[in-house]
C-alpha atoms as a PDB file:
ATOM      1  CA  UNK A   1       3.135-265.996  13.799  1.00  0.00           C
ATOM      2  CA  UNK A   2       2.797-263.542  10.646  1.00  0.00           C
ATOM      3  CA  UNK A   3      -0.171-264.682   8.677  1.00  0.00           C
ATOM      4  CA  UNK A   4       0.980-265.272   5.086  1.00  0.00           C
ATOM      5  CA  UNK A   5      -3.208-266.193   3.901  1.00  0.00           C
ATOM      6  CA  UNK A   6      -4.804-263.366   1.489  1.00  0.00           C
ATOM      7  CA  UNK A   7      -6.676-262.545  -1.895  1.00  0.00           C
ATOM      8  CA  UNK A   8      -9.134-265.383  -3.063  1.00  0.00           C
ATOM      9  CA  UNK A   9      -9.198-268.322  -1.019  1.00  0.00           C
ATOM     10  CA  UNK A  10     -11.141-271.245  -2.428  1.00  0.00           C
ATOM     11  CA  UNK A  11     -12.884-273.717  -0.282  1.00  0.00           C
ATOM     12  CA  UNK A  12     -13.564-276.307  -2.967  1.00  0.00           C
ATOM     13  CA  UNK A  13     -16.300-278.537  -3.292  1.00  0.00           C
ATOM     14  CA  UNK A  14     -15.852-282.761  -3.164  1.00  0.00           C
ATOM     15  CA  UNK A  15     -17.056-284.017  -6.519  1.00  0.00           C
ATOM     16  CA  UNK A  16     -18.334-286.965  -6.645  1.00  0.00           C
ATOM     17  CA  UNK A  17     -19.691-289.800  -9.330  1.00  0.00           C
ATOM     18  CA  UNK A  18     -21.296-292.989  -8.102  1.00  0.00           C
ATOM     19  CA  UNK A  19     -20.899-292.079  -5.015  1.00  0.00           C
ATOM     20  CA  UNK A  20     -17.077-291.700  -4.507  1.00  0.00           C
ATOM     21  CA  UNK A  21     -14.808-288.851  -4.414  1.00  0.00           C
ATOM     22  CA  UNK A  22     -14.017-287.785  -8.338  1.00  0.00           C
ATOM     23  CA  UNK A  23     -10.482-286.619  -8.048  1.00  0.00           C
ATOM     24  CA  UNK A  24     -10.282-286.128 -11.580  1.00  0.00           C
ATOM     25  CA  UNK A  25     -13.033-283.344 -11.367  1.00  0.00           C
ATOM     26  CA  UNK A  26     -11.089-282.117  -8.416  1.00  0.00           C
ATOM     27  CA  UNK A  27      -8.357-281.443 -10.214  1.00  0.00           C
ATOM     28  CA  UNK A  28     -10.099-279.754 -13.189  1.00  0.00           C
ATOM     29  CA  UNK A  29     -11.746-277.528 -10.501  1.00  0.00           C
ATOM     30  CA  UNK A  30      -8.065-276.742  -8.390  1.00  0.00           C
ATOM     31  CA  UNK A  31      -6.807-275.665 -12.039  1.00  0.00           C
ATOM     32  CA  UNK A  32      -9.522-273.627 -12.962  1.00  0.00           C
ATOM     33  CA  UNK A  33      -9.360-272.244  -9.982  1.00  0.00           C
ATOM     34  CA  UNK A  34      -6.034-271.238 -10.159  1.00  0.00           C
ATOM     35  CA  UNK A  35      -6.576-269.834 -13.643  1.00  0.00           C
ATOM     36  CA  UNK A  36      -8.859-267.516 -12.164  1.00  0.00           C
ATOM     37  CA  UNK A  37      -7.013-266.142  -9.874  1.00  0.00           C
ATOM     38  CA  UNK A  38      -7.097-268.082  -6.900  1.00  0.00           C
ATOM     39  CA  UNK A  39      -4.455-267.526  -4.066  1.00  0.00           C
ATOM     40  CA  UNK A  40      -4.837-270.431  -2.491  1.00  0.00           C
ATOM     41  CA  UNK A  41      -7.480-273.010  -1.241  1.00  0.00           C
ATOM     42  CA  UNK A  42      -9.503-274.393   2.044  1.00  0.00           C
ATOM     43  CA  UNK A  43      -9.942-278.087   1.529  1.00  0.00           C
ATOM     44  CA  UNK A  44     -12.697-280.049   3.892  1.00  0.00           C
ATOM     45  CA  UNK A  45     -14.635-276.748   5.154  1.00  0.00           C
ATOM     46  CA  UNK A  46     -18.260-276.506   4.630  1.00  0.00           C
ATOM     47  CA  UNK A  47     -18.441-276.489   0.894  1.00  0.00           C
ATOM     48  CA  UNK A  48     -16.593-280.088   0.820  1.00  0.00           C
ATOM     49  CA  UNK A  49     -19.447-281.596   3.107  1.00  0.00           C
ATOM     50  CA  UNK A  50     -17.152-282.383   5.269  1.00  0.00           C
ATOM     51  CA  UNK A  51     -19.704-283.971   7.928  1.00  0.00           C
ATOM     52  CA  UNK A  52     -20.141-287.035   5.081  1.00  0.00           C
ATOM     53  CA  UNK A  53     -16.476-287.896   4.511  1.00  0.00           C
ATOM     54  CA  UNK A  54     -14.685-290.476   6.098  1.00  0.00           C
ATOM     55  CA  UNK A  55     -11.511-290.469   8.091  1.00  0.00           C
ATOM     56  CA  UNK A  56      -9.704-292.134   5.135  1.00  0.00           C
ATOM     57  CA  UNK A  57     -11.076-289.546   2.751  1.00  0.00           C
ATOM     58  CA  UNK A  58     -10.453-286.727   4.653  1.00  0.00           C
ATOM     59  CA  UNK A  59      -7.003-287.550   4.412  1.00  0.00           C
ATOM     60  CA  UNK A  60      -6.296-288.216   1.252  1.00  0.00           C
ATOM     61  CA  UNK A  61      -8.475-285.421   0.251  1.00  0.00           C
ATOM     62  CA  UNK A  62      -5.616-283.362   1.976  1.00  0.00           C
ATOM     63  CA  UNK A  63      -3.048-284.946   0.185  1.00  0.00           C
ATOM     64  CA  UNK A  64      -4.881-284.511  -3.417  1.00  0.00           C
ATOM     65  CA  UNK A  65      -5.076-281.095  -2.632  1.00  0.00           C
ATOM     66  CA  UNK A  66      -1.260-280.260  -1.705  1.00  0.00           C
ATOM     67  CA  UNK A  67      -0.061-282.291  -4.533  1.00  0.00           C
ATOM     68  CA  UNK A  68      -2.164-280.511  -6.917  1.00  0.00           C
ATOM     69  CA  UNK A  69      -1.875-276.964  -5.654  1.00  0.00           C
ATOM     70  CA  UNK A  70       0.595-275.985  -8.130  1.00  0.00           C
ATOM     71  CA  UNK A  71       2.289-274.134  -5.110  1.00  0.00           C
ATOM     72  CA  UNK A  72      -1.177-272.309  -3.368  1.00  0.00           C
ATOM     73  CA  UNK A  73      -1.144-273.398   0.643  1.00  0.00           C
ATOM     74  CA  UNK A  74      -3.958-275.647   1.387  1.00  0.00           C
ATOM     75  CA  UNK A  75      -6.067-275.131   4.675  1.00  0.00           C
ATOM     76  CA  UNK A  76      -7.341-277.658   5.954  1.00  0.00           C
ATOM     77  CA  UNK A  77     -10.923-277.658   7.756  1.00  0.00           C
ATOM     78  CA  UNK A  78      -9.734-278.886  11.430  1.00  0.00           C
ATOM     79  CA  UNK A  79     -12.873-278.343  13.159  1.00  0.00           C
ATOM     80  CA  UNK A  80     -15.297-279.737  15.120  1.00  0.00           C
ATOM     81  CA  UNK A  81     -17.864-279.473  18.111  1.00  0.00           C
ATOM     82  CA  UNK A  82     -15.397-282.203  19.959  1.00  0.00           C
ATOM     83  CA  UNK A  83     -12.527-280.000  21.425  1.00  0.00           C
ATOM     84  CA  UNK A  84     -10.384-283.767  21.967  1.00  0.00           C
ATOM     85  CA  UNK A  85     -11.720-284.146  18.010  1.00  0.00           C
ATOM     86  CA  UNK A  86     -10.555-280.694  16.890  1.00  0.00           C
ATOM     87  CA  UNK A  87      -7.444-281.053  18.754  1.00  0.00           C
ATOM     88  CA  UNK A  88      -6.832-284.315  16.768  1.00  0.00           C
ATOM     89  CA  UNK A  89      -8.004-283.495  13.515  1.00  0.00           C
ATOM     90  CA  UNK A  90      -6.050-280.220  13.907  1.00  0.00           C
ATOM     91  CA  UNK A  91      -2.809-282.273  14.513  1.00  0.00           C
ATOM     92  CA  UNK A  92      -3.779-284.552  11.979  1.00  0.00           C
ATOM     93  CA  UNK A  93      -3.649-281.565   9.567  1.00  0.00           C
ATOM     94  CA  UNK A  94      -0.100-280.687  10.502  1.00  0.00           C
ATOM     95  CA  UNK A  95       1.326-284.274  10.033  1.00  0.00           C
ATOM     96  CA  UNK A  96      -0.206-284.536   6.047  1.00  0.00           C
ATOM     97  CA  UNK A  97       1.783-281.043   5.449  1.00  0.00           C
ATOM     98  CA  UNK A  98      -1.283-278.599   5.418  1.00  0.00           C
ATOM     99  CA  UNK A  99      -0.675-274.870   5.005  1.00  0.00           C
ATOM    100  CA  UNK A 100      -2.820-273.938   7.989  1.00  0.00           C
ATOM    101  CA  UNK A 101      -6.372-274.859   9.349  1.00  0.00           C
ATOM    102  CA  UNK A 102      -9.461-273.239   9.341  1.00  0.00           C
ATOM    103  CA  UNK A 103     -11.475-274.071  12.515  1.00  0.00           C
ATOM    104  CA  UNK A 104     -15.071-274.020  13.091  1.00  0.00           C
ATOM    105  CA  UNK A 105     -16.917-272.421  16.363  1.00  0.00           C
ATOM    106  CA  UNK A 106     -18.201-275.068  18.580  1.00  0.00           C
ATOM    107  CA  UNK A 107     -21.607-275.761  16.928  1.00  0.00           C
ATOM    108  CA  UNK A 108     -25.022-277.862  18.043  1.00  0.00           C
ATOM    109  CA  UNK A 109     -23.670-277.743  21.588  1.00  0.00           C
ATOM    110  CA  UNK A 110     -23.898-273.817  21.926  1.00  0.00           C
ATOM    111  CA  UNK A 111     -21.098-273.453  24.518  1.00  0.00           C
ATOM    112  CA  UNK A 112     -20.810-270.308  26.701  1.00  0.00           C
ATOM    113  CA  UNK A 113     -18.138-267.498  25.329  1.00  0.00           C
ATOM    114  CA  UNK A 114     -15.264-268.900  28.194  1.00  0.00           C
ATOM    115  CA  UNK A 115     -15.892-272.576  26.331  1.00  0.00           C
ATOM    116  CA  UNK A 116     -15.433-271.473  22.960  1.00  0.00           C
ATOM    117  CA  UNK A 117     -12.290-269.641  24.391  1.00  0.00           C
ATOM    118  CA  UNK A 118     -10.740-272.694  25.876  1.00  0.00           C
ATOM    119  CA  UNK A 119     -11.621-274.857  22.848  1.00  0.00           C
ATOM    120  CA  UNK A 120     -10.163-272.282  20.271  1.00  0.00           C
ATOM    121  CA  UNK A 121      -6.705-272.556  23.034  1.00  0.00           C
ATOM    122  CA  UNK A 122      -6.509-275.919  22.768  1.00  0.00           C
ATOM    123  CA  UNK A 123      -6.378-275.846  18.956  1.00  0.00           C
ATOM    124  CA  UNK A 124      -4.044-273.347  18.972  1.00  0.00           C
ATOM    125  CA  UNK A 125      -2.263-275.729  21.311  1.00  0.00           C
ATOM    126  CA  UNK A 126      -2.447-278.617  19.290  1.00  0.00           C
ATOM    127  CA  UNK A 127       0.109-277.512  15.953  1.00  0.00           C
ATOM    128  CA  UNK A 128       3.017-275.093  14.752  1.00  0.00           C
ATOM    129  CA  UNK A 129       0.122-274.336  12.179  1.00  0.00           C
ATOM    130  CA  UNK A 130      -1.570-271.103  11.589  1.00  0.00           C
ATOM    131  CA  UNK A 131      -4.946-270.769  12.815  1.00  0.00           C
ATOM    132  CA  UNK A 132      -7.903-269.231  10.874  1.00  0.00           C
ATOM    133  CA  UNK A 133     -11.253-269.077  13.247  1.00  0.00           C
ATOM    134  CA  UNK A 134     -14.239-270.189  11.418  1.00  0.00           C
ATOM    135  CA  UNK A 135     -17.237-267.839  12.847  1.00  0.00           C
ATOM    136  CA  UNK A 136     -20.655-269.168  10.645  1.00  0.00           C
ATOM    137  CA  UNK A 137     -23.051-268.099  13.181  1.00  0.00           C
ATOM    138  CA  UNK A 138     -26.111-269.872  10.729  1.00  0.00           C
ATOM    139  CA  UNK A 139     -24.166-273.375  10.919  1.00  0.00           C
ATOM    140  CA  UNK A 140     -23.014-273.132  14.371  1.00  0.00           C
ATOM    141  CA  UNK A 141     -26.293-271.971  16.148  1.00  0.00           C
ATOM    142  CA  UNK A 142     -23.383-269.786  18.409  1.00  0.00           C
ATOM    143  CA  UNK A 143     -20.961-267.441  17.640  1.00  0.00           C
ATOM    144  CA  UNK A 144     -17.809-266.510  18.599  1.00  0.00           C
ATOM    145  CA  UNK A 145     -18.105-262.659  19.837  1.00  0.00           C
ATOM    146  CA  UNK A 146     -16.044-259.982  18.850  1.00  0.00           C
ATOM    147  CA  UNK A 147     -14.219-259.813  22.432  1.00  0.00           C
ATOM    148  CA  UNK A 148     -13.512-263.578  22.201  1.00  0.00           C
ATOM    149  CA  UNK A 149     -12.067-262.990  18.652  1.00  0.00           C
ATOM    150  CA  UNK A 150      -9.995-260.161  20.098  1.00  0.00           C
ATOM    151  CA  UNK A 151      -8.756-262.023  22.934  1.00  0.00           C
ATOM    152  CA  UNK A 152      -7.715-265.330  20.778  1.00  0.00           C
ATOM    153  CA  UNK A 153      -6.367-262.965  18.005  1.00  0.00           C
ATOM    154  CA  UNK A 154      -3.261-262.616  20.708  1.00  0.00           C
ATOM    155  CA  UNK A 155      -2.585-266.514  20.612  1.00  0.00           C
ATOM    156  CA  UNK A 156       0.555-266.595  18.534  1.00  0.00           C
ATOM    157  CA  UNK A 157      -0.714-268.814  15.675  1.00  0.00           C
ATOM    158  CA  UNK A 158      -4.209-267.951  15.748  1.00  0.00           C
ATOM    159  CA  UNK A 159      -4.020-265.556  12.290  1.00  0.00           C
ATOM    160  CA  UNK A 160      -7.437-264.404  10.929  1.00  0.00           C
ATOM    161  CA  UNK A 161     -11.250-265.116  11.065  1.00  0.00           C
ATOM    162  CA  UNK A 162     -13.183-265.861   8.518  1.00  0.00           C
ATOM    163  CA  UNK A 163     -16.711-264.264   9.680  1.00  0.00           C
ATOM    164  CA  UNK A 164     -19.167-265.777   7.578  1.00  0.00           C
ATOM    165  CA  UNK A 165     -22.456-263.961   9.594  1.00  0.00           C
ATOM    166  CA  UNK A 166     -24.171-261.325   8.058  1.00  0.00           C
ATOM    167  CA  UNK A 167     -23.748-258.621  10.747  1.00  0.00           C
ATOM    168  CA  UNK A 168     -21.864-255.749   9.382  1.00  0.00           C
ATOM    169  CA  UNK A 169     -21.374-254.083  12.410  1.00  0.00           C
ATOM    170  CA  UNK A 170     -19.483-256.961  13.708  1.00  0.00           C
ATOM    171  CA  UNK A 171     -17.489-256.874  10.397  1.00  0.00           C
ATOM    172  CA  UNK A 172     -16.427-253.289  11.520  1.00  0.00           C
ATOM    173  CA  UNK A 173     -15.568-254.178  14.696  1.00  0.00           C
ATOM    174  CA  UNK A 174     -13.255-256.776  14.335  1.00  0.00           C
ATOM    175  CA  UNK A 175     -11.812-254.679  11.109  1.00  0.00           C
ATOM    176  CA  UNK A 176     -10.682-252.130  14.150  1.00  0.00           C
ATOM    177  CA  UNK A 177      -8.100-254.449  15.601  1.00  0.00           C
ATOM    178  CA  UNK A 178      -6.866-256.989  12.467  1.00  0.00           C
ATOM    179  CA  UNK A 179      -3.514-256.280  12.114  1.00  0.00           C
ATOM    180  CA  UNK A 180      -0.902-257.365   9.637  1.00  0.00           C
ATOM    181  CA  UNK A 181      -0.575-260.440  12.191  1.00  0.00           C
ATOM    182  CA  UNK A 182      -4.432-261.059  12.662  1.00  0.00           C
ATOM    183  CA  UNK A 183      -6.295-260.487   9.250  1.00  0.00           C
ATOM    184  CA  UNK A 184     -10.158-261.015   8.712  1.00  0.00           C
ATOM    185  CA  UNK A 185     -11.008-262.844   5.828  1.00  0.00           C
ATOM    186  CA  UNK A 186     -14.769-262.380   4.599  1.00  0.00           C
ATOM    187  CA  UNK A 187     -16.927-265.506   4.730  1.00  0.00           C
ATOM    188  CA  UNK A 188     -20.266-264.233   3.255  1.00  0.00           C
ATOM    189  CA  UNK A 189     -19.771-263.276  -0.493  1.00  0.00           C
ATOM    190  CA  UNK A 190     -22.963-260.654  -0.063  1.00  0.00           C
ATOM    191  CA  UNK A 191     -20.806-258.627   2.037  1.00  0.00           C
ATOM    192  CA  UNK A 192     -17.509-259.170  -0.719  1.00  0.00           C
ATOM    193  CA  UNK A 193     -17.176-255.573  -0.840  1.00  0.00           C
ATOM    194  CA  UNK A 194     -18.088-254.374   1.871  1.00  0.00           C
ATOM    195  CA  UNK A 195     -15.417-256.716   3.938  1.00  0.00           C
ATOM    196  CA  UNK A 196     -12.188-255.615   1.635  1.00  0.00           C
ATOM    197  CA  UNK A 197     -12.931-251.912   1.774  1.00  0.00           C
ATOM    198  CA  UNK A 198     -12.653-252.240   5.527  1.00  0.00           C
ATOM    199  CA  UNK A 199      -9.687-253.939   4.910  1.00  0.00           C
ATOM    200  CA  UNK A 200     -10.259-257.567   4.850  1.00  0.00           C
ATOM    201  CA  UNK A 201      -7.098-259.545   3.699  1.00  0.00           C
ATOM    202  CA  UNK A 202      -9.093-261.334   1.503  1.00  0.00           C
ATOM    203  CA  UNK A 203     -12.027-263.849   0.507  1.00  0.00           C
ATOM    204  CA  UNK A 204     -12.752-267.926   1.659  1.00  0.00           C
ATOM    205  CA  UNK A 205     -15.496-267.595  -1.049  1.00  0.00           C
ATOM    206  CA  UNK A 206     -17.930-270.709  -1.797  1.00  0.00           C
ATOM    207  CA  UNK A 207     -19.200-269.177  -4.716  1.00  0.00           C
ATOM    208  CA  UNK A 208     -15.595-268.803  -5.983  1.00  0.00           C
ATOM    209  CA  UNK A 209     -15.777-272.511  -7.267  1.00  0.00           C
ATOM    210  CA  UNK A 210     -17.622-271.596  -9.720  1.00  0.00           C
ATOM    211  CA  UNK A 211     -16.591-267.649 -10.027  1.00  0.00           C
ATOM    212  CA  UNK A 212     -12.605-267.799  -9.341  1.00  0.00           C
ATOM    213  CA  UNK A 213     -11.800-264.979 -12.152  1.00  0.00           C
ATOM    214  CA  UNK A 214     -14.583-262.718 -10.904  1.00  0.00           C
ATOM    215  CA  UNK A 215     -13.652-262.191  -7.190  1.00  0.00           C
ATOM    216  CA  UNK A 216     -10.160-262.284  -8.245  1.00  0.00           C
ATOM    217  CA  UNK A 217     -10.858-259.189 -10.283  1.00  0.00           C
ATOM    218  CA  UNK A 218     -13.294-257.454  -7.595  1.00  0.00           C
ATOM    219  CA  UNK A 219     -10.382-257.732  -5.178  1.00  0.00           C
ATOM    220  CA  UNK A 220      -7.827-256.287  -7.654  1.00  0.00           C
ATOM    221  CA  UNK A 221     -10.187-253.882  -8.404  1.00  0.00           C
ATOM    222  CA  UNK A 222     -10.517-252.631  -4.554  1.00  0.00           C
ATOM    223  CA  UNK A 223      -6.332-252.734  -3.711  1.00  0.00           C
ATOM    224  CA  UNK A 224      -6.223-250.558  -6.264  1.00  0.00           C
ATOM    225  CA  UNK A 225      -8.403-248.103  -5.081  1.00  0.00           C
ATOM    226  CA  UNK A 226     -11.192-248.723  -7.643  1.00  0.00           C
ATOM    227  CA  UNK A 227     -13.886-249.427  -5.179  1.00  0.00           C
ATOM    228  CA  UNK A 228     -16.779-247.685  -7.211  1.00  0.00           C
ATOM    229  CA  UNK A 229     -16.070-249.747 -10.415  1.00  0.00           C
ATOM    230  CA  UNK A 230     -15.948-252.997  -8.386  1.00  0.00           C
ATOM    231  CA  UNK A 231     -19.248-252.520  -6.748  1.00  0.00           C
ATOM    232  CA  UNK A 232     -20.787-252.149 -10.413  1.00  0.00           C
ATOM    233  CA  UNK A 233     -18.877-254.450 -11.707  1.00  0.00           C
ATOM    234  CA  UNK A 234     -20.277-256.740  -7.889  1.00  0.00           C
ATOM    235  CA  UNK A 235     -23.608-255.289  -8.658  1.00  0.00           C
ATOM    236  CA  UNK A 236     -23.701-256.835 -11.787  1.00  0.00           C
ATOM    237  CA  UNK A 237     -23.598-260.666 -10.534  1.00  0.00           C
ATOM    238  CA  UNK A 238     -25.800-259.899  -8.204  1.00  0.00           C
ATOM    239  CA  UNK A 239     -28.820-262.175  -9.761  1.00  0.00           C
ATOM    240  CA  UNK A 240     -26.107-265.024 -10.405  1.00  0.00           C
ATOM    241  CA  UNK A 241     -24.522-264.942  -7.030  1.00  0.00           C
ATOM    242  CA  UNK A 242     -28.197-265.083  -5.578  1.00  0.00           C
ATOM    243  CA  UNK A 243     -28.982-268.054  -7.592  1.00  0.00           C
ATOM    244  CA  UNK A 244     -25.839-269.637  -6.452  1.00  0.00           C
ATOM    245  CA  UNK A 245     -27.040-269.489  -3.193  1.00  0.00           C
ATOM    246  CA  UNK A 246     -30.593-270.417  -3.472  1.00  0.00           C
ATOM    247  CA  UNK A 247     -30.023-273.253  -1.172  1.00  0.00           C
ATOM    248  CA  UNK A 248     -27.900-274.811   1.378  1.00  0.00           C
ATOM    249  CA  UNK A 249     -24.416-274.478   0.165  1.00  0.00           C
ATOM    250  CA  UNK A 250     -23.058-276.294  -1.800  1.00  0.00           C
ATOM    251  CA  UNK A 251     -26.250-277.606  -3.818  1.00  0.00           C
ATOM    252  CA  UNK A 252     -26.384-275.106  -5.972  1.00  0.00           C
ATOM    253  CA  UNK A 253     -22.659-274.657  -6.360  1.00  0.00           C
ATOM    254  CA  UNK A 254     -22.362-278.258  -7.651  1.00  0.00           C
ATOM    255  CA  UNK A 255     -25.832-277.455  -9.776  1.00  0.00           C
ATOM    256  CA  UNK A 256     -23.421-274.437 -11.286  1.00  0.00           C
ATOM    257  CA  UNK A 257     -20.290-276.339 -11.680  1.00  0.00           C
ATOM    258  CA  UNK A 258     -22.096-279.439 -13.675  1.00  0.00           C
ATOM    259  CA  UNK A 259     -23.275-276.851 -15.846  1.00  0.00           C
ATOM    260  CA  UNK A 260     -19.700-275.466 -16.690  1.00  0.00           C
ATOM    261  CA  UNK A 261     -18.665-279.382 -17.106  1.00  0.00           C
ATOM    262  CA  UNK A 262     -16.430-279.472 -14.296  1.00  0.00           C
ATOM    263  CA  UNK A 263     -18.265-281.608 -12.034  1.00  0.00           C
ATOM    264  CA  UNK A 264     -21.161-284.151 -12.104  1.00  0.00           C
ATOM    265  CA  UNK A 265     -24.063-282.742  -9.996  1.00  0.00           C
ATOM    266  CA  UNK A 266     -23.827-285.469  -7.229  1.00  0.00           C
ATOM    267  CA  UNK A 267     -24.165-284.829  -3.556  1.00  0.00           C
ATOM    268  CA  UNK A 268     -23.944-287.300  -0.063  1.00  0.00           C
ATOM    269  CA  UNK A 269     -27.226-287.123   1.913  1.00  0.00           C
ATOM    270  CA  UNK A 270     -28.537-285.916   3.545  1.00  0.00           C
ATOM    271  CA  UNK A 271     -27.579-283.451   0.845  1.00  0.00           C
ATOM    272  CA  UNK A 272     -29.329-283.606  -2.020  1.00  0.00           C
ATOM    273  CA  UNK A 273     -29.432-282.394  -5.916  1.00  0.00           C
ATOM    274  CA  UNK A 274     -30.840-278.673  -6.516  1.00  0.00           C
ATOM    275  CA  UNK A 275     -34.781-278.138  -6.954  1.00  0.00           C
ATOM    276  CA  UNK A 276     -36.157-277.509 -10.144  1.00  0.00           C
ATOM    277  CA  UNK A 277     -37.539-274.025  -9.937  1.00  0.00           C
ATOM    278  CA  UNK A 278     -34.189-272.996  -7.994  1.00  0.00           C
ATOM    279  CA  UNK A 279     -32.126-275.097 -11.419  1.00  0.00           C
ATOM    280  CA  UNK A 280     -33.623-272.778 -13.972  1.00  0.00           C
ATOM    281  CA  UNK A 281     -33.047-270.048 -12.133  1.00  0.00           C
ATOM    282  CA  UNK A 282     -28.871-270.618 -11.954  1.00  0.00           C
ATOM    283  CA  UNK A 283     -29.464-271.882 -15.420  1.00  0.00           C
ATOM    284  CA  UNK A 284     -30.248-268.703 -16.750  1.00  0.00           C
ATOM    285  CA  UNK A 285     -28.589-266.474 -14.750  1.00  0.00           C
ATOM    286  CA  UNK A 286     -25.361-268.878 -15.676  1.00  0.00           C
ATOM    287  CA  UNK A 287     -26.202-268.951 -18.975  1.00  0.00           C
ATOM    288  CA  UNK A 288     -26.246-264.953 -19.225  1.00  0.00           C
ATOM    289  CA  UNK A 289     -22.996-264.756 -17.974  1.00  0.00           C
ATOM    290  CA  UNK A 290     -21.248-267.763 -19.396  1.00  0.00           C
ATOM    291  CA  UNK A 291     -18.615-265.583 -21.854  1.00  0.00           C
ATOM    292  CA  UNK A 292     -17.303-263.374 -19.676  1.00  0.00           C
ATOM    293  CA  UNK A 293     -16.698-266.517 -16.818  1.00  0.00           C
ATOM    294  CA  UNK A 294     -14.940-268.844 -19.427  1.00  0.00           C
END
């Protein structure tokens, strides 16, 4: 299976208000989204906080998002720590019409390299869907290695990884063997740059909720061989997209978006509403680049 996943994938935040999903702000965010530059989405990954959603939510979450995609696939986070779980979830995905699924490495119980093998075969197993590993080594308290990545990247509809660690040797490595069939997709938006000018297909970028037109125009920037200019231009953000991350995704992300009026600032525990220190700080750095975002 080709994968057909690339440029700025968006894996959106739930809003919420009074403690249920705010579709309504969904929607506003999907479209500016889209008006950025976004290429497509990743709906129920981290960002969405996921763990707090009900089955019933999750799925029409899924539905929201494919009827208001204006034609972008949707990937669906499939994951869990549950292979039987992932399995279903994953087949779950498939029957509401997702574009694909993005599933997590095996996290909490820290499974041996062979485990996380067979799990990641029995998703694979599981749907005619397109597979995108979810590697998040800080989330998962295990990784999935580069030789496991290799040796799933065969698995006809296992696509891409999205490596969300920090280790850019690893990056490297897997950049050696992604293929036009097997793409790596860059997880952590400090290493934006870094990722596409190895190659990368393209972003699943938390920080694009709230940034769509900016990555859009770092990644144009780098397929056209301006690499220099887009590392100024990434250089640039660098204070915003460090107060955008300030805490646990995606606290400060919803902080951001209430402050463009796109979302109310309301989280599920055990999440919880930005500090105040951290809030002035993506205040201002917001605030300094408000025109050129809008």
């Amino acid at each position: 299976m080709k994968n057909q996943f690339g440029g700025l994938i968006v894996p959106l935040v739930t809003p919420f208000a009074e403690g249920k999903i705010d579709y309504v702000s969904l929607g506003k965010i999907m479209e500016y989204c889209k008006e950025g530059g976004a290429d497509g989405y990743v709906c129920l990954g981290t960002t969405a906080e996921s763990p707090t959603l009900s089955e019933k939510e999750k799925d029409e979450m899924i539905l929201f998002c494919l009827e208001n995609a204006g034609g972008l696939p949707v990937i669906a986070g499939a994951g869990s720590n549950c292979t039987a779980d992932a399995v279903r979830r994953t087949k779950r995905a498939c029957f509401l019409g997702a574009s694909g699924v993005l599933s997590v490495c095996p996290y909490y119980n820290k499974p041996p390299e062979s485990g996380i093998i067979a799990h990641f075969c029995a998703v694979a197993d599981a749907a005619p869907l397109p597979v995108i590993l979810y590697d998040v080594p800080s989330r998962a308290g295990v990784q999935i290695s580069v030789d496991a990545i290799y040796k799933l990247s065969g698995l006809p509809n296992i696509v891409g990884v999205k490596a969300a660690g920090d280790d850019e040797k690893k990056l490297e490595r897997i950049a050696e063997f992604a293929w036009e069939e097997f793409a790596l997709f860059c997880g952590n938006d400090f290493l934006t740059t870094k990722a596409l000018s190895l190659g990368a297909a393209g972003l699943i970028s938390a920080a694009a909720n709230v940034l769509p037109a900016f990555f859009s125009e770092i990644i144009t920037l780098i397929k056209n061989g301006n690499a220099g200019e887009a590392e100024e231009l990434f250089l640039s953000y660098a204070e915003l997209l460090s107060a955008l991350y300030s805490e646990t995704n995606p606290v400060a992300i919803k902080y951001a978006l209430s402050l463009l009026r796109l979302a109310k600032n309301e989280l599920r525990l055990p999440m919880c509403p930005v500090s105040r220190k951290n809030g002035e700080k993506i205040k201002r750095a917001l605030g300094e680049k408000i025109k050129e975002i809008l």
